[in-house]
N, C-alpha and C. Protein backbone atom coordinates (compact mmCIF):
# COMPACT_ATOMS: atom_id res chain seq x y z
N UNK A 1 0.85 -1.17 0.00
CA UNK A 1 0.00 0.00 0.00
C UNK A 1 0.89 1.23 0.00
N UNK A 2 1.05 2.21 -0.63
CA UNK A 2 1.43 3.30 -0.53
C UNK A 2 1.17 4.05 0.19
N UNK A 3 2.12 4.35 0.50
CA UNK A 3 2.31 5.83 1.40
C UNK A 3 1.49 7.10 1.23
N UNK A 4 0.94 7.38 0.00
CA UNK A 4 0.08 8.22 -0.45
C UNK A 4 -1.25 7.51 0.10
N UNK A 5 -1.58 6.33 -0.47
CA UNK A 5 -2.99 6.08 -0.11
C UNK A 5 -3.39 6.14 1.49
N UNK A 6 -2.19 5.79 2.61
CA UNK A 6 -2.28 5.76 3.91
C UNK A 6 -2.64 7.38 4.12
N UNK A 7 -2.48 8.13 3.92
CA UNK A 7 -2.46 9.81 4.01
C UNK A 7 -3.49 10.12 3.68
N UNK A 8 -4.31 9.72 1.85
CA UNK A 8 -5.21 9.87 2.12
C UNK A 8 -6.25 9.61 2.98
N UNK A 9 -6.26 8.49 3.47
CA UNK A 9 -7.34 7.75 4.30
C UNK A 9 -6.92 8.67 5.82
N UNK A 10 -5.85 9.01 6.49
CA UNK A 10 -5.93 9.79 7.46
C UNK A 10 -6.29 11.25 6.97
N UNK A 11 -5.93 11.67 6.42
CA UNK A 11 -6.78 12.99 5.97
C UNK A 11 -8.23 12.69 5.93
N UNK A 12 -8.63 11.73 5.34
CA UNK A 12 -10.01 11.79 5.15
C UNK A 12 -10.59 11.94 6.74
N UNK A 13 -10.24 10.50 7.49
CA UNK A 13 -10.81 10.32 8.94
C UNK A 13 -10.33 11.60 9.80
N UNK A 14 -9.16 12.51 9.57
CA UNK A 14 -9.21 13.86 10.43
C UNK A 14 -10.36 14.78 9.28
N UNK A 15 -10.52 15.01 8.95
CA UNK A 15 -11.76 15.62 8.37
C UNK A 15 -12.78 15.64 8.76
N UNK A 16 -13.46 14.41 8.95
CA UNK A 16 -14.32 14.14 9.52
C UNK A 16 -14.53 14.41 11.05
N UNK A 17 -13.63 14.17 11.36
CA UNK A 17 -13.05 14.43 12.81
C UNK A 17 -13.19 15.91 13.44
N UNK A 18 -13.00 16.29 12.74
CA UNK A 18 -12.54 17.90 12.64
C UNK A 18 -14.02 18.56 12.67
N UNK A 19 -14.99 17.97 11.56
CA UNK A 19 -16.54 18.61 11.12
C UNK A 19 -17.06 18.55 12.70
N UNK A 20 -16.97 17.01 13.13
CA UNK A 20 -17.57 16.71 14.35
C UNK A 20 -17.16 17.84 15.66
N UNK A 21 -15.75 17.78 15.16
CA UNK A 21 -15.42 19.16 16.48
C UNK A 21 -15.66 20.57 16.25
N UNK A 22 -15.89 20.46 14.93
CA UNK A 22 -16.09 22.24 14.83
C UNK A 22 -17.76 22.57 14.40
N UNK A 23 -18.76 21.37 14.84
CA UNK A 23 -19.69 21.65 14.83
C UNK A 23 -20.60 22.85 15.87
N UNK A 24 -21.16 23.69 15.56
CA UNK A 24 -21.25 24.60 16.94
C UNK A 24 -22.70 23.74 17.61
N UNK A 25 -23.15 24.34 18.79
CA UNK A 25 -24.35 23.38 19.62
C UNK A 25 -25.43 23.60 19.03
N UNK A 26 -25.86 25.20 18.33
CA UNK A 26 -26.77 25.52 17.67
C UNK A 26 -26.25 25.98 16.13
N UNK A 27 -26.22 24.75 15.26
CA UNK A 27 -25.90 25.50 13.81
C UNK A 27 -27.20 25.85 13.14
N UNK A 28 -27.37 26.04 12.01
CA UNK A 28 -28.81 26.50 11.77
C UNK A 28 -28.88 25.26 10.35
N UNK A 29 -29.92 25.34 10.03
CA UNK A 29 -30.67 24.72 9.19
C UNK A 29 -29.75 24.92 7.46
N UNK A 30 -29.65 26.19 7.27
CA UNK A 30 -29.39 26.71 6.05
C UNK A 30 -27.64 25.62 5.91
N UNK A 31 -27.03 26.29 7.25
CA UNK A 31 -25.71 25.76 6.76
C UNK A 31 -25.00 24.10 6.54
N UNK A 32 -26.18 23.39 7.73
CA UNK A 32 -26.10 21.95 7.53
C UNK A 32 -26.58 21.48 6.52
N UNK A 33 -27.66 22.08 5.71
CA UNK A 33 -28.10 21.82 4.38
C UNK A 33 -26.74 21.69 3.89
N UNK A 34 -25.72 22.93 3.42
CA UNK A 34 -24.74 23.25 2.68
C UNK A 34 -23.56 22.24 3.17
N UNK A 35 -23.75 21.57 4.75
CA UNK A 35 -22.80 20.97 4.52
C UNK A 35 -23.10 19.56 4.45
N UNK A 36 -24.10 19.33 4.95
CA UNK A 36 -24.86 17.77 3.85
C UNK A 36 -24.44 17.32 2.13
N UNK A 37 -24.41 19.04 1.42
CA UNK A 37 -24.56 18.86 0.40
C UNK A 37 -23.28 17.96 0.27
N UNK A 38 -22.09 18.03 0.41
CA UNK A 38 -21.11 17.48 0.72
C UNK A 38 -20.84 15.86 1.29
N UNK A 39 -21.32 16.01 1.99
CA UNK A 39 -20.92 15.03 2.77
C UNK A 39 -21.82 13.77 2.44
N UNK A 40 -23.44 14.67 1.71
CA UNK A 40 -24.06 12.97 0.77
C UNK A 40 -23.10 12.17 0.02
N UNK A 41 -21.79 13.18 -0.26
CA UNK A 41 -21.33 11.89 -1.60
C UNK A 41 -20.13 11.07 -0.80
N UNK A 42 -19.88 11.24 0.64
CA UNK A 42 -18.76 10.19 0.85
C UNK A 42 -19.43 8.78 1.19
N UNK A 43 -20.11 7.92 1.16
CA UNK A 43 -21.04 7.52 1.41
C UNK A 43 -21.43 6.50 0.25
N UNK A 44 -21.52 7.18 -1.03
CA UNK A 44 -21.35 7.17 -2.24
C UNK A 44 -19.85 6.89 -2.93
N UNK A 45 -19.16 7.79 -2.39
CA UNK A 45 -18.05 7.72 -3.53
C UNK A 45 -16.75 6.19 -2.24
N UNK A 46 -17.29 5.81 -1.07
CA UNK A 46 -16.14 4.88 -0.69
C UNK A 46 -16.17 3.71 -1.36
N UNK A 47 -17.65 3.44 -1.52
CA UNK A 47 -17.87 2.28 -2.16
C UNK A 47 -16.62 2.08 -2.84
N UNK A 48 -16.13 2.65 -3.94
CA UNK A 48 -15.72 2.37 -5.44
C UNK A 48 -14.28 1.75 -4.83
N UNK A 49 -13.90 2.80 -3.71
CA UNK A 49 -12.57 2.83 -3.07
C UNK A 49 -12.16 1.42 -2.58
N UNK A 50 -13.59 1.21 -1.84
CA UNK A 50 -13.66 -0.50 -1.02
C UNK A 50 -13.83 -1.71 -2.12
N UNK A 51 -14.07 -1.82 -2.98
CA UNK A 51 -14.15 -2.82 -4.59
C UNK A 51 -12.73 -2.41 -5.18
N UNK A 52 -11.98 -1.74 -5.10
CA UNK A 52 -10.87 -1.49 -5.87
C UNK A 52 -9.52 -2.23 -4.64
N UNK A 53 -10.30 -1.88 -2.96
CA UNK A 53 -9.60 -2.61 -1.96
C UNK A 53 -9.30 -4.37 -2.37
N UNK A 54 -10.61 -4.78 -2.41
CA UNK A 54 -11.65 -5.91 -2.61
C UNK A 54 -11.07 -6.81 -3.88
N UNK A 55 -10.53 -6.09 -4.64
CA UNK A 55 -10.04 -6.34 -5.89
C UNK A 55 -8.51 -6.52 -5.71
N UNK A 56 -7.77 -5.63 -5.27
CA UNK A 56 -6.23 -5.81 -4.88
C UNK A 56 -5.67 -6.80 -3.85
N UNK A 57 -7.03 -7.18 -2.70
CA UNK A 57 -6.64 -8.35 -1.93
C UNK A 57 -6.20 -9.41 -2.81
N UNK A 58 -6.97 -9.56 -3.85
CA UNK A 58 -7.28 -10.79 -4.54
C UNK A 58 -6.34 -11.13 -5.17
N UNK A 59 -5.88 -10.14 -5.75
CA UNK A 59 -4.52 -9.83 -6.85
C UNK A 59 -3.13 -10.16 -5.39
N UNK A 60 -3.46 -9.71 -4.57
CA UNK A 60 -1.87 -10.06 -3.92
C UNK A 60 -1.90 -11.24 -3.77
N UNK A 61 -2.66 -11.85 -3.72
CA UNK A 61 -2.44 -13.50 -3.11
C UNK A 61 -1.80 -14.24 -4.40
N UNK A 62 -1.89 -13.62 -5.62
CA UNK A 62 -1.23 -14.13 -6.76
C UNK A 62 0.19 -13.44 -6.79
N UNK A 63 -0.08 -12.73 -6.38
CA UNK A 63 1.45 -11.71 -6.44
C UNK A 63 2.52 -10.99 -6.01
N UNK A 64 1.93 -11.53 -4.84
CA UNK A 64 3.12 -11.25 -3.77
C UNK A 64 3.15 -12.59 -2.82
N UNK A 65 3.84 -12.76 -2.06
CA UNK A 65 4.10 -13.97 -0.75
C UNK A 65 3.51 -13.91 0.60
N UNK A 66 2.40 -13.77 0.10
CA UNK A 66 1.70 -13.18 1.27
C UNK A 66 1.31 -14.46 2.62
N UNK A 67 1.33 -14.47 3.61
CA UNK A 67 1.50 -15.67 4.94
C UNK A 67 0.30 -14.68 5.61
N UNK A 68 -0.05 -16.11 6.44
CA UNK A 68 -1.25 -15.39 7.82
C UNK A 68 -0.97 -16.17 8.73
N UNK A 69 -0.79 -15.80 9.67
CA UNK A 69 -0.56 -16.36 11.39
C UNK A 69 -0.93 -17.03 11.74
N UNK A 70 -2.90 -16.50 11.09
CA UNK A 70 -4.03 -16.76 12.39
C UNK A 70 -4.65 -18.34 11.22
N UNK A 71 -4.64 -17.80 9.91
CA UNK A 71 -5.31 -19.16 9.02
C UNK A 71 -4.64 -18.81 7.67
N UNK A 72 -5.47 -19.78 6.92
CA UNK A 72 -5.10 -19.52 4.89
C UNK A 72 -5.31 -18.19 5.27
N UNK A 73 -3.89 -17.95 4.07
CA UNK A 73 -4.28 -16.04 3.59
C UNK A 73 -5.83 -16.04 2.73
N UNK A 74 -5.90 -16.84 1.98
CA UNK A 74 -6.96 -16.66 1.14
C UNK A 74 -8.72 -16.33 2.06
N UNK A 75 -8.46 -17.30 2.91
CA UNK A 75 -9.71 -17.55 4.14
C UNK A 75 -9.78 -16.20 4.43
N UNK A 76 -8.32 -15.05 4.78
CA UNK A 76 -8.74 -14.05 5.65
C UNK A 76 -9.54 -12.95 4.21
N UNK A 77 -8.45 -13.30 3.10
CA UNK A 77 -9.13 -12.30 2.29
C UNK A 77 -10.48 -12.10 2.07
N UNK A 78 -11.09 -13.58 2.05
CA UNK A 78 -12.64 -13.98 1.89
C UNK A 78 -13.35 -13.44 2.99
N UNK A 79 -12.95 -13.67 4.22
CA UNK A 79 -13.68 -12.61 5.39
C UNK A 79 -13.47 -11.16 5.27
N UNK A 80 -12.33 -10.62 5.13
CA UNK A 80 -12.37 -9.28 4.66
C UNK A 80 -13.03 -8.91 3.68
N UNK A 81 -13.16 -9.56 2.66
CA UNK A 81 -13.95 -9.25 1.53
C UNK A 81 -15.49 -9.17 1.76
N UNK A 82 -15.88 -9.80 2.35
CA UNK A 82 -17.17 -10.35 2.86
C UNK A 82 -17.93 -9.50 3.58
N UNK A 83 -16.84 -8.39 4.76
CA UNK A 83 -17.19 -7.21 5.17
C UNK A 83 -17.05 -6.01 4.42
N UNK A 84 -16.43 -6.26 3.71
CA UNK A 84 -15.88 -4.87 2.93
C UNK A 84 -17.31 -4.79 1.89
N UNK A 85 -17.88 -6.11 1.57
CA UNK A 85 -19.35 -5.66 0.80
C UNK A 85 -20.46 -5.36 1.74
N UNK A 86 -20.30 -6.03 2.72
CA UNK A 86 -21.22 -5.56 4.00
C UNK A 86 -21.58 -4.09 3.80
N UNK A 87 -20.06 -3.79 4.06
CA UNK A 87 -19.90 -2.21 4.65
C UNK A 87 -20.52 -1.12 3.18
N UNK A 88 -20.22 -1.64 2.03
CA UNK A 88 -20.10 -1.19 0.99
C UNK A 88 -21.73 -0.62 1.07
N UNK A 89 -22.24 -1.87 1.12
CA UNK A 89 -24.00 -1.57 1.34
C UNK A 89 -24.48 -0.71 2.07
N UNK A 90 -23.93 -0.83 3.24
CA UNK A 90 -24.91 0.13 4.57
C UNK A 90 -24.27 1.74 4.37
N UNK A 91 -23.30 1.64 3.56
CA UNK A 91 -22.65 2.78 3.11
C UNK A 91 -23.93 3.54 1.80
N UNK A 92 -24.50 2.65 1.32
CA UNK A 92 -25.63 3.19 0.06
C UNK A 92 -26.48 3.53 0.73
N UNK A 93 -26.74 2.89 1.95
CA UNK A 93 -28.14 3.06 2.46
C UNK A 93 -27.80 4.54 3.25
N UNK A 94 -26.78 4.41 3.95
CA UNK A 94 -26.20 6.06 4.68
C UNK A 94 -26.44 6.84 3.68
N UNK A 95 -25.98 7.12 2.55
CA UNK A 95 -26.13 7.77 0.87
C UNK A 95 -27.43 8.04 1.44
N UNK A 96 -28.39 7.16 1.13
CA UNK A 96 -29.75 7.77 0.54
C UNK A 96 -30.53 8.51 2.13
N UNK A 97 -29.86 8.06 3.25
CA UNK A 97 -30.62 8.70 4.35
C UNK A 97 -29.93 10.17 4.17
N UNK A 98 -28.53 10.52 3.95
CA UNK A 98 -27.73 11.79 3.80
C UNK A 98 -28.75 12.54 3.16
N UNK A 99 -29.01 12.03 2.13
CA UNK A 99 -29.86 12.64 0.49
C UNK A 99 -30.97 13.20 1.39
N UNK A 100 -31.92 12.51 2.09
CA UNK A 100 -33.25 12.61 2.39
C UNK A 100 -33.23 13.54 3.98
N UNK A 101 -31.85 13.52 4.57
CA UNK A 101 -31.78 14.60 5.22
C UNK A 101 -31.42 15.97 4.68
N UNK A 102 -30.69 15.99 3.92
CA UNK A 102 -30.38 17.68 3.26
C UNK A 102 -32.09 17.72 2.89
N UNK A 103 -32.65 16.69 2.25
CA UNK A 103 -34.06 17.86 1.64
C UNK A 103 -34.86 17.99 2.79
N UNK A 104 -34.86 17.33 4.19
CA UNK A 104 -35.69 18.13 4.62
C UNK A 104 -35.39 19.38 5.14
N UNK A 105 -34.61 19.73 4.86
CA UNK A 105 -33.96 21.17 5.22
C UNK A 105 -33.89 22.34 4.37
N UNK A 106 -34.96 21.52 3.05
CA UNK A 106 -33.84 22.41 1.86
C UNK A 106 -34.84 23.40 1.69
N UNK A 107 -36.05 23.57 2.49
CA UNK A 107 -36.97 25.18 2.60
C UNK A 107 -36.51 26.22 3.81
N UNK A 108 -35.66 25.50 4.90
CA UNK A 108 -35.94 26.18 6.18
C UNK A 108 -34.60 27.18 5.98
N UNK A 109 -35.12 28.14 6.76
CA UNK A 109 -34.34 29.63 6.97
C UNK A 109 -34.23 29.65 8.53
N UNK A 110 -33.82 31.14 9.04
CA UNK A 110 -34.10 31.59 9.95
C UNK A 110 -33.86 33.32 9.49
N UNK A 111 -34.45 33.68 10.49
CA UNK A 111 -34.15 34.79 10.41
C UNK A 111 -33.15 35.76 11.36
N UNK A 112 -32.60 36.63 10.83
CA UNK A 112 -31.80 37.03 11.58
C UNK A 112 -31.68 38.65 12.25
């Protein structure tokens, strides 16, 4: 795995990290809309990330020397794999609840 891809994935999880801490106690309606708009597509876009994971397990076991401690390498890939579609799913379903939370927001104001 590269060194780049490890960075991305911590950038991503401090990001997130970060939204959660710099959320204020009362944000308003307008701006969580704006930042929903956003945040519907990670949800959406890991999937592709986790099938391209899903896909490279598969490929190392042909291509590199890969050993497991605990059982067959292949056994663990198949359980990893197995979650990684799990996850892939409840990740679509997060998608469409994201989606269906920005619209109920997408009339409200406040005034100021």
């Amino acid at each position: 795995m590269t060194t780049r891809l490890i960075e991305h994935a911590q950038t991503a999880s401090e990001a997130i990290r970060a939204i959660a801490h710099d959320t204020p106690d009362v944000p308003s309606a307008p701006e969580l809309y704006d930042v929903l708009a956003d945040l519907k597509y990670v949800p959406h876009r890991l999937p592709d990330a986790l099938t391209k994971f899903r896909q490279a397990l598969v490929r190392s076991l042909d291509e590199l020397d890969v050993f497991d401690d605990a059982r067959d390498p292949q056994d663990s890939v198949s359980r990893c794999n197995a979650h990684l579609v799990t996850a892939a799913e409840l990740l679509a379903t997060a998608g469409e609840h994201l989606e269906k939370a920005q619209a109920a927001l997408s009339a409200q104001g406040y005034r100021s």
